[in-house]
C-alpha atoms as a PDB file:
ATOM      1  CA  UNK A   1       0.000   0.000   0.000  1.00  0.00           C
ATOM      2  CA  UNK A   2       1.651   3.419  -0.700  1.00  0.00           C
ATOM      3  CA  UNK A   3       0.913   6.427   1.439  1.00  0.00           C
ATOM      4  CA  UNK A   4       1.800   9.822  -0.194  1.00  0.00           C
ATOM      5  CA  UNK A   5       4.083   8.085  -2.493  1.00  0.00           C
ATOM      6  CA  UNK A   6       5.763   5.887  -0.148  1.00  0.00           C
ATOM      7  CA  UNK A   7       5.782   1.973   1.314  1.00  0.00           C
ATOM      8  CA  UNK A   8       4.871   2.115   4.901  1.00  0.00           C
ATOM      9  CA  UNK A   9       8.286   0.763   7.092  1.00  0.00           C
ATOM     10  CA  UNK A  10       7.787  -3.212   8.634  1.00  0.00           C
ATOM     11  CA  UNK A  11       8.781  -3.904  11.468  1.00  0.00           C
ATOM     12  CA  UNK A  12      10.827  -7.261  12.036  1.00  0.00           C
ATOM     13  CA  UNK A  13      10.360  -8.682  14.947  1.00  0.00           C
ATOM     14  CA  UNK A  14      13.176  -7.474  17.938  1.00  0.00           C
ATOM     15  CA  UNK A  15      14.338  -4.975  15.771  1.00  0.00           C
ATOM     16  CA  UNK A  16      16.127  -2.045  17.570  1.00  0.00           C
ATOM     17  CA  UNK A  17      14.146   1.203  17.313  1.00  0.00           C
ATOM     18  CA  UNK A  18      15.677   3.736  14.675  1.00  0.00           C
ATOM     19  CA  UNK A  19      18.074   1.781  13.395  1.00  0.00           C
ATOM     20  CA  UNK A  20      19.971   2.132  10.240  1.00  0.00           C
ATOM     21  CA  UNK A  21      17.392   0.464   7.516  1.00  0.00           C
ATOM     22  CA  UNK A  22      14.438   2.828   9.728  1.00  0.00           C
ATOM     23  CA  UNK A  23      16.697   6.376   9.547  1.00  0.00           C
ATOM     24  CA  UNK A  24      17.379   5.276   6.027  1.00  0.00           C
ATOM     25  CA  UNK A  25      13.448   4.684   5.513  1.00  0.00           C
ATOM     26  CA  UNK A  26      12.585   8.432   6.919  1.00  0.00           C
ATOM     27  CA  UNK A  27      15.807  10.113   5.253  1.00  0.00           C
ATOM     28  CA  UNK A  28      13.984   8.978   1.827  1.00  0.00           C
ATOM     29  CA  UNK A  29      10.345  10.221   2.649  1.00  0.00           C
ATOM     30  CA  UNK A  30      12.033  13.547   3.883  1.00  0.00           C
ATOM     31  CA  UNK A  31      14.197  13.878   0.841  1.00  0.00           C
ATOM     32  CA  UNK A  32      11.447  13.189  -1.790  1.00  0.00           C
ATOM     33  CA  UNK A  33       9.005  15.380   0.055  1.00  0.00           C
ATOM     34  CA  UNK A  34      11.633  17.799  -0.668  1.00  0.00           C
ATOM     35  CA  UNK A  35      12.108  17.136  -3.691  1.00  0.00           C
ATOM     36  CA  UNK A  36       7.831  17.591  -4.355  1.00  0.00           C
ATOM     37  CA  UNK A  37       7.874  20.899  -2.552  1.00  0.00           C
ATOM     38  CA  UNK A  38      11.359  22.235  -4.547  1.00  0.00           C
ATOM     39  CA  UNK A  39       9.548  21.218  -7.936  1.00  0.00           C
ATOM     40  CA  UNK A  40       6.580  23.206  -7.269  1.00  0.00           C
ATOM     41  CA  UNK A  41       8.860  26.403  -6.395  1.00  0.00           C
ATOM     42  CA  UNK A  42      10.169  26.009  -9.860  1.00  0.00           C
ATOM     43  CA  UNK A  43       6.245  25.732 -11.046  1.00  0.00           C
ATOM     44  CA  UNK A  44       5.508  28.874  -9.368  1.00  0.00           C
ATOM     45  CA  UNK A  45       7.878  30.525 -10.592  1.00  0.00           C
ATOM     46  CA  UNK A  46       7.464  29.541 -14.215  1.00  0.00           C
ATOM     47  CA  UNK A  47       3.818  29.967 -13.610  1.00  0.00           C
ATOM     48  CA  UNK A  48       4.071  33.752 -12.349  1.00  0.00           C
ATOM     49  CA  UNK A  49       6.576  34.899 -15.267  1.00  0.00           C
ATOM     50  CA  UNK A  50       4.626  33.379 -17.899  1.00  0.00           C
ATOM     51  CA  UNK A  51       1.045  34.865 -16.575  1.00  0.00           C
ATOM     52  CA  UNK A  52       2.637  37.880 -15.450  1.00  0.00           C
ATOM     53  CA  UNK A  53       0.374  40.546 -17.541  1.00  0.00           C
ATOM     54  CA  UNK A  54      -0.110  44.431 -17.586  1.00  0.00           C
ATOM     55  CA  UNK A  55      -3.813  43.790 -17.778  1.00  0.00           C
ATOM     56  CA  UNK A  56      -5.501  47.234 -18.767  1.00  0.00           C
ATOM     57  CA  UNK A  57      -8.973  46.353 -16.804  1.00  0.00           C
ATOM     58  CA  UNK A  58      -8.243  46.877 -12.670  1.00  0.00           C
ATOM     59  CA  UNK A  59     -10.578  44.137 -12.263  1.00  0.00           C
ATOM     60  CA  UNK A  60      -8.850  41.659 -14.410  1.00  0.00           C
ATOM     61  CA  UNK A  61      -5.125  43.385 -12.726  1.00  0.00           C
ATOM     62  CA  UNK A  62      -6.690  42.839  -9.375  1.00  0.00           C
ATOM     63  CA  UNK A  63      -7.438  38.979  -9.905  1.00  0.00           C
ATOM     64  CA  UNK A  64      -4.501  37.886 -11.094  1.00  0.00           C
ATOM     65  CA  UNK A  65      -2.190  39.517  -8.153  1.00  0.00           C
ATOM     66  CA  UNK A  66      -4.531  38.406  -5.605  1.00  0.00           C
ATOM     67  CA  UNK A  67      -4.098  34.828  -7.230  1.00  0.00           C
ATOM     68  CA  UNK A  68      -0.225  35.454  -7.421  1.00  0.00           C
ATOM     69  CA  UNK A  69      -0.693  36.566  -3.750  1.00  0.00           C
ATOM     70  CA  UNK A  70      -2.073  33.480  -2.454  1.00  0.00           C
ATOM     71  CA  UNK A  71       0.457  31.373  -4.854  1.00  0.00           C
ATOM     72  CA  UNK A  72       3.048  33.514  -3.202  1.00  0.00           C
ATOM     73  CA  UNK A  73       1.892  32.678   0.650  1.00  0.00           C
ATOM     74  CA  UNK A  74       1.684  29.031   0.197  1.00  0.00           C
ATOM     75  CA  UNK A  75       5.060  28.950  -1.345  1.00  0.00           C
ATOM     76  CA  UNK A  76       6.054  30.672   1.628  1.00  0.00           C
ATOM     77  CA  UNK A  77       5.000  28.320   4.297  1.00  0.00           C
ATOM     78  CA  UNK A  78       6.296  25.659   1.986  1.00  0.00           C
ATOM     79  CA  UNK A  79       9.749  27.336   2.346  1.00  0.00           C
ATOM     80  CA  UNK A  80       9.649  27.056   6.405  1.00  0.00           C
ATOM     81  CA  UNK A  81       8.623  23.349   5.700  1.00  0.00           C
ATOM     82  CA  UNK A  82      11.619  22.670   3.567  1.00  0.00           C
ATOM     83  CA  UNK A  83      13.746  24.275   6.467  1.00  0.00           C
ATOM     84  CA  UNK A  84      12.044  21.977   9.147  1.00  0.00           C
ATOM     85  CA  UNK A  85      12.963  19.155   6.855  1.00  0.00           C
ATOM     86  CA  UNK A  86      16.272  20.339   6.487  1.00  0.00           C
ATOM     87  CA  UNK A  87      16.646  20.478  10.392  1.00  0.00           C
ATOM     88  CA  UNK A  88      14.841  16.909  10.790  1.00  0.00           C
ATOM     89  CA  UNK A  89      17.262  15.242   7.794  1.00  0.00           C
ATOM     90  CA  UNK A  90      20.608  16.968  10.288  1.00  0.00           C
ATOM     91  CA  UNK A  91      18.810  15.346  13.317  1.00  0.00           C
ATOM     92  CA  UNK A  92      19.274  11.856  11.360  1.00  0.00           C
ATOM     93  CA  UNK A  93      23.117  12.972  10.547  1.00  0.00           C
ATOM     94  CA  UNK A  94      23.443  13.262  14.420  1.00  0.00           C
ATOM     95  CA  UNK A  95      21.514  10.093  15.428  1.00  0.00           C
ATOM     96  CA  UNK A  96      19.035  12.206  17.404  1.00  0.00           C
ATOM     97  CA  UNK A  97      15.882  11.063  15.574  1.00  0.00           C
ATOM     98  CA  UNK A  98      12.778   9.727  16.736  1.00  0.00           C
ATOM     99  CA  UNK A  99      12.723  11.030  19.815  1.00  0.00           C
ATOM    100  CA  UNK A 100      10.331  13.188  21.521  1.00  0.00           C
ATOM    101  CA  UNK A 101      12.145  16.322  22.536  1.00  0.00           C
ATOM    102  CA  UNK A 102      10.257  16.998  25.429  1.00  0.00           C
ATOM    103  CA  UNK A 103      10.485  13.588  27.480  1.00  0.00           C
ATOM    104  CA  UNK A 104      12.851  11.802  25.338  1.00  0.00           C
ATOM    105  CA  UNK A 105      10.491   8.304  24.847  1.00  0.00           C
ATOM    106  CA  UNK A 106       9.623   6.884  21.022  1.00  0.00           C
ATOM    107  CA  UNK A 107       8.051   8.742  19.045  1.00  0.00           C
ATOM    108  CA  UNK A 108       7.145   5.491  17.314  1.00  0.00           C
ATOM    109  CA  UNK A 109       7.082   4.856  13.958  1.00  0.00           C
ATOM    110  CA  UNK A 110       3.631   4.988  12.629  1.00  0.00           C
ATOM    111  CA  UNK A 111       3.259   9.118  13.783  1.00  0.00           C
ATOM    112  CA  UNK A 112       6.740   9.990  11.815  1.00  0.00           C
ATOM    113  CA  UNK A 113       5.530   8.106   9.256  1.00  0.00           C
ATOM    114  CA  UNK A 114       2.362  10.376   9.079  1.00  0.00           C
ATOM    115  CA  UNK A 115       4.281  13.521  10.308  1.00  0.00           C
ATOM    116  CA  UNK A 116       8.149  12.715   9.300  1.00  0.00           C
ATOM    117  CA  UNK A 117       9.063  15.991  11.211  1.00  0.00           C
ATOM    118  CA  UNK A 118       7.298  15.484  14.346  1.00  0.00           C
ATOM    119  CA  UNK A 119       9.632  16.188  17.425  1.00  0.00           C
ATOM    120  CA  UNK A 120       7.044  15.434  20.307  1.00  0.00           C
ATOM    121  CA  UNK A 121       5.495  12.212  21.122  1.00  0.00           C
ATOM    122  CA  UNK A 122       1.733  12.287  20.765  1.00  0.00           C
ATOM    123  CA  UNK A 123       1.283  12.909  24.546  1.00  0.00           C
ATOM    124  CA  UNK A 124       3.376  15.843  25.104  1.00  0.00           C
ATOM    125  CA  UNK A 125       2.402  17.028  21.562  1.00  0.00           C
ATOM    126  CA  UNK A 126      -1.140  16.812  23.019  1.00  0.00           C
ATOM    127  CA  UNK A 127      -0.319  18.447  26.457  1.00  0.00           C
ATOM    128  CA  UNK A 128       1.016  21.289  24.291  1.00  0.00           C
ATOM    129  CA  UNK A 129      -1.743  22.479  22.224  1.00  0.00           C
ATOM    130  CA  UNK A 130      -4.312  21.968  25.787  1.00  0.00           C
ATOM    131  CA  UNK A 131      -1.219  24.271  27.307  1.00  0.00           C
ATOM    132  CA  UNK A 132      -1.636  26.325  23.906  1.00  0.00           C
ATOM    133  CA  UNK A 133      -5.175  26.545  24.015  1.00  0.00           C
ATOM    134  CA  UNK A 134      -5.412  27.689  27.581  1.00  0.00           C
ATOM    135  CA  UNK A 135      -2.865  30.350  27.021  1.00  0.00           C
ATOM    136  CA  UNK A 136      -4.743  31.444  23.629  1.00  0.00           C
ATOM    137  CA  UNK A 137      -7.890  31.751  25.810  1.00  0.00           C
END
């Protein structure tokens, strides 16, 4: 079964947790979702100097740099993902993966697998946003 273009990781049976063959499985899904997000920068960027017009209506000008706009933002927060998957691919360099940052247990594999730059384990991610939500009260 593939899962946003990649084969889910199987675990044998006393294998140790983040070992090479798992770091190696996560370094790929990082790097190709990478890849994806790099290739659509390009496609934005062809896009916007290809459509780029002097459009005489202000209507018609309007439109298209409120559509360039939003292009333009989503790039953007596509940029600070490619620099969180830059810092999670150095965390692999340095052996520190796959461990929750805040209490230092497994993060496990099935929650990097569906967030590959997760740095919390799903119960101190959770005690975060109630902490979050209390504060944003």
């Amino acid at each position: 079964m593939l899962i946003r273009g990649f084969v889910p990781y199987v675990e044998k049976k006393g294998e140790e947790y983040m070992n090479e063959q798992q770091l190696k499985h996560f370094a790929d899904i990082l790097n190709t979702w990478k890849k994806e997000l790099m290739e659509e920068v390009d496609r934005t960027v062809h896009h916007m100097q290809d459509e780029a017009a002097n459009f005489p209506d202000p209507a018609d000008r309007a439109s298209q740099e409120e559509e360039f706009s939003l292009e333009l933002r989503a790039r953007d927060r596509e940029r600070k993902l490619i620099k969180k998957i830059d810092q999670t691919l150095q965390r692999i360099e340095e052996d520190d993966y796959g461990f929750c940052d805040s209490c230092g247990v497994e993060i496990g594999i099935r929650r990097l697998e569906a967030r590959p730059t997760a740095t919390l384990c799903i119960d101190c991610k959770t005690l975060a946003e109630i902490k979050e939500k209390q504060v944003g009260s």
